[in-house]
Protein backbone atom coordinates (compact mmCIF):
# COMPACT_ATOMS: atom_id res chain seq x y z
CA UNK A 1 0.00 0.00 0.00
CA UNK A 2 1.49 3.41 -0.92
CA UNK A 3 0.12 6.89 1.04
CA UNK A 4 -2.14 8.62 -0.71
CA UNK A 5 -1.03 12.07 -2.39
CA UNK A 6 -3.71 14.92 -3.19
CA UNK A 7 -3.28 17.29 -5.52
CA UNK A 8 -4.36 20.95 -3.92
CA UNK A 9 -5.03 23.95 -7.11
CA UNK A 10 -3.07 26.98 -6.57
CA UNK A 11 -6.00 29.27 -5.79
CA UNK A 12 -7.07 27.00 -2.98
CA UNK A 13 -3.35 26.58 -2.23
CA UNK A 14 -3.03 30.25 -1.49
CA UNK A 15 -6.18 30.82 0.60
CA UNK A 16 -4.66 28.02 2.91
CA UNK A 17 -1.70 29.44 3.31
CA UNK A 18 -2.87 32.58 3.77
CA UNK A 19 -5.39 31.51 6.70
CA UNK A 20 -2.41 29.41 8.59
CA UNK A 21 0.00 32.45 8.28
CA UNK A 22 -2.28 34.25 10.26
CA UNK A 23 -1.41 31.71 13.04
CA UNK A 24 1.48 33.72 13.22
CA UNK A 25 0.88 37.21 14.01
CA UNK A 26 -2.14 36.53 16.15
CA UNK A 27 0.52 34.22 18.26
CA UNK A 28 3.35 36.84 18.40
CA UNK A 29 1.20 39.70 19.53
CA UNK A 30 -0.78 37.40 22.37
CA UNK A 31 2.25 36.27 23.61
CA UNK A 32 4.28 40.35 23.65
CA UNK A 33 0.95 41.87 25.03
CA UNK A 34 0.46 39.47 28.11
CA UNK A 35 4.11 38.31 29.29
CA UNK A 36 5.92 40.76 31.24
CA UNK A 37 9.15 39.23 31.18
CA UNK A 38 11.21 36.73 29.23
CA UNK A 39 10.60 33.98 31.32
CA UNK A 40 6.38 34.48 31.49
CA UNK A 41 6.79 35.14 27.14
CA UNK A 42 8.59 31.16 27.23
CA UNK A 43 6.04 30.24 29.74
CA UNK A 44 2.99 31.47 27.22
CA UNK A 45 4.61 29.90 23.95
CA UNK A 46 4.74 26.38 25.73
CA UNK A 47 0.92 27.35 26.23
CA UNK A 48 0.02 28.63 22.90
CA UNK A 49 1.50 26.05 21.24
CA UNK A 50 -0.58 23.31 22.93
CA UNK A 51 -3.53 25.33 22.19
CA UNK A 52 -2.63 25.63 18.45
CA UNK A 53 -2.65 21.62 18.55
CA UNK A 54 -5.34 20.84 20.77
CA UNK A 55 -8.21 21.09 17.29
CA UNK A 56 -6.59 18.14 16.16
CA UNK A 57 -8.41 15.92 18.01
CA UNK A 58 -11.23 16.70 16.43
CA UNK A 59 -9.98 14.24 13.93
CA UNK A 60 -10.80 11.37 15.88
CA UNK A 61 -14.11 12.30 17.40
CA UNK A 62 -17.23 11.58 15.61
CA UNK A 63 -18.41 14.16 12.92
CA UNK A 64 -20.94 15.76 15.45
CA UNK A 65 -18.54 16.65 17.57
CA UNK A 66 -15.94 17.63 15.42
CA UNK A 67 -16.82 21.54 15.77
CA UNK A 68 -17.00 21.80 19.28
CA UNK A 69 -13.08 22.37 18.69
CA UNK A 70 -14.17 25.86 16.57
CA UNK A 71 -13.29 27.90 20.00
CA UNK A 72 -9.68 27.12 19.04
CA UNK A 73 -8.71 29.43 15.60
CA UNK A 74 -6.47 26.29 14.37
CA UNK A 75 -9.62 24.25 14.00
CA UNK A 76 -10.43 25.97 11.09
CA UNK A 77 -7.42 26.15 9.29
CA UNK A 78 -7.30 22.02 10.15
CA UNK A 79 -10.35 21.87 8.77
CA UNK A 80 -10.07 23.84 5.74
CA UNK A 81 -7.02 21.96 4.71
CA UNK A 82 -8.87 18.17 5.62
CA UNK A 83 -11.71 19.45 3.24
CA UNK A 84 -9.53 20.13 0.44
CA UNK A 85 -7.95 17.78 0.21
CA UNK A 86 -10.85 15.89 0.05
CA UNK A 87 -12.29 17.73 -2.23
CA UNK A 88 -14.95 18.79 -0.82
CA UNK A 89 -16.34 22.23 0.15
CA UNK A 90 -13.77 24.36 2.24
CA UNK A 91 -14.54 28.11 1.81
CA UNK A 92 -17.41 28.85 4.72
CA UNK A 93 -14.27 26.93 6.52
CA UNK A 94 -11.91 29.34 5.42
CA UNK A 95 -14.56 32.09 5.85
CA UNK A 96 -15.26 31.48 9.25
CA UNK A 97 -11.29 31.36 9.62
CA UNK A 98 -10.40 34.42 8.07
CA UNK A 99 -13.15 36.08 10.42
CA UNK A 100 -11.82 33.88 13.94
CA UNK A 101 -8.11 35.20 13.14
CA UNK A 102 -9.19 38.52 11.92
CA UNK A 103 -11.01 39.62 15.07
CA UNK A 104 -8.08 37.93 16.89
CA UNK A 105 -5.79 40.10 15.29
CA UNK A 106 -7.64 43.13 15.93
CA UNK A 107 -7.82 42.34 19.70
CA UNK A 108 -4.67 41.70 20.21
CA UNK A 109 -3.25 44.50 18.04
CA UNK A 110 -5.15 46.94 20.59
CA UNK A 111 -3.66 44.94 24.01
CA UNK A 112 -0.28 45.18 22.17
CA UNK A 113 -0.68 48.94 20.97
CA UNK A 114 -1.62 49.62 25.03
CA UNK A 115 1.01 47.74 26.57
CA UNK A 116 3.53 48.63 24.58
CA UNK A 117 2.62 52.36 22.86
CA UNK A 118 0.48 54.13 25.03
């Protein structure tokens, strides 16, 4: 038996990436707006990164219970990537991810802009 491979287009290959680089930004500005020292910021990436992991169990929990994971921003990024590559439907996925990290963004621009600029 060989692994199966799955061919992604380009358009759908750049809205994925473009909804899990926005892990990114959201994670640095959480983590420089809440730790108030090195050792806290190492502290809080140890934390963020097991809640940037945690939607995958929604892979091996029944399909009813699959969203219950959607409080976690990664969820939808994991699930926008499962979809397409099964080709089937992934953009109210990627919608409702763009809109998650988006707000997220916004929020903690503002707690970063406070602590750090005002």
């Amino acid at each position: 038996m060989g692994s199966a491979f799955f061919t992604i287009g380009w358009g759908t290959n750049l809205i994925l990436s473009l909804l899990a680089g926005l892990v990114v930004p959201v994670y640095v500005l959480a983590i420089n707006a809440i730790a108030e020292n090195r050792m806290q910021g190492m502290v809080y990436v140890k934390a963020f990164n097991l809640l940037v992991l945690v939607p995958i169990v929604a892979f091996f929990v029944p399909d009813n219970f699959k969203h219950l994971f959607g409080i976690f921003p990664t969820h939808w990024v994991f699930q926008s990537v499962n979809n397409a590559t099964l080709g089937l439907p992934f953009g109210w996925l990627a919608a409702i991810g763009f809109l998650f990290f988006g707000v997220l963004l916004w929020w903690v621009s503002k707690l970063f802009i406070r602590k750090h600029f005002v």
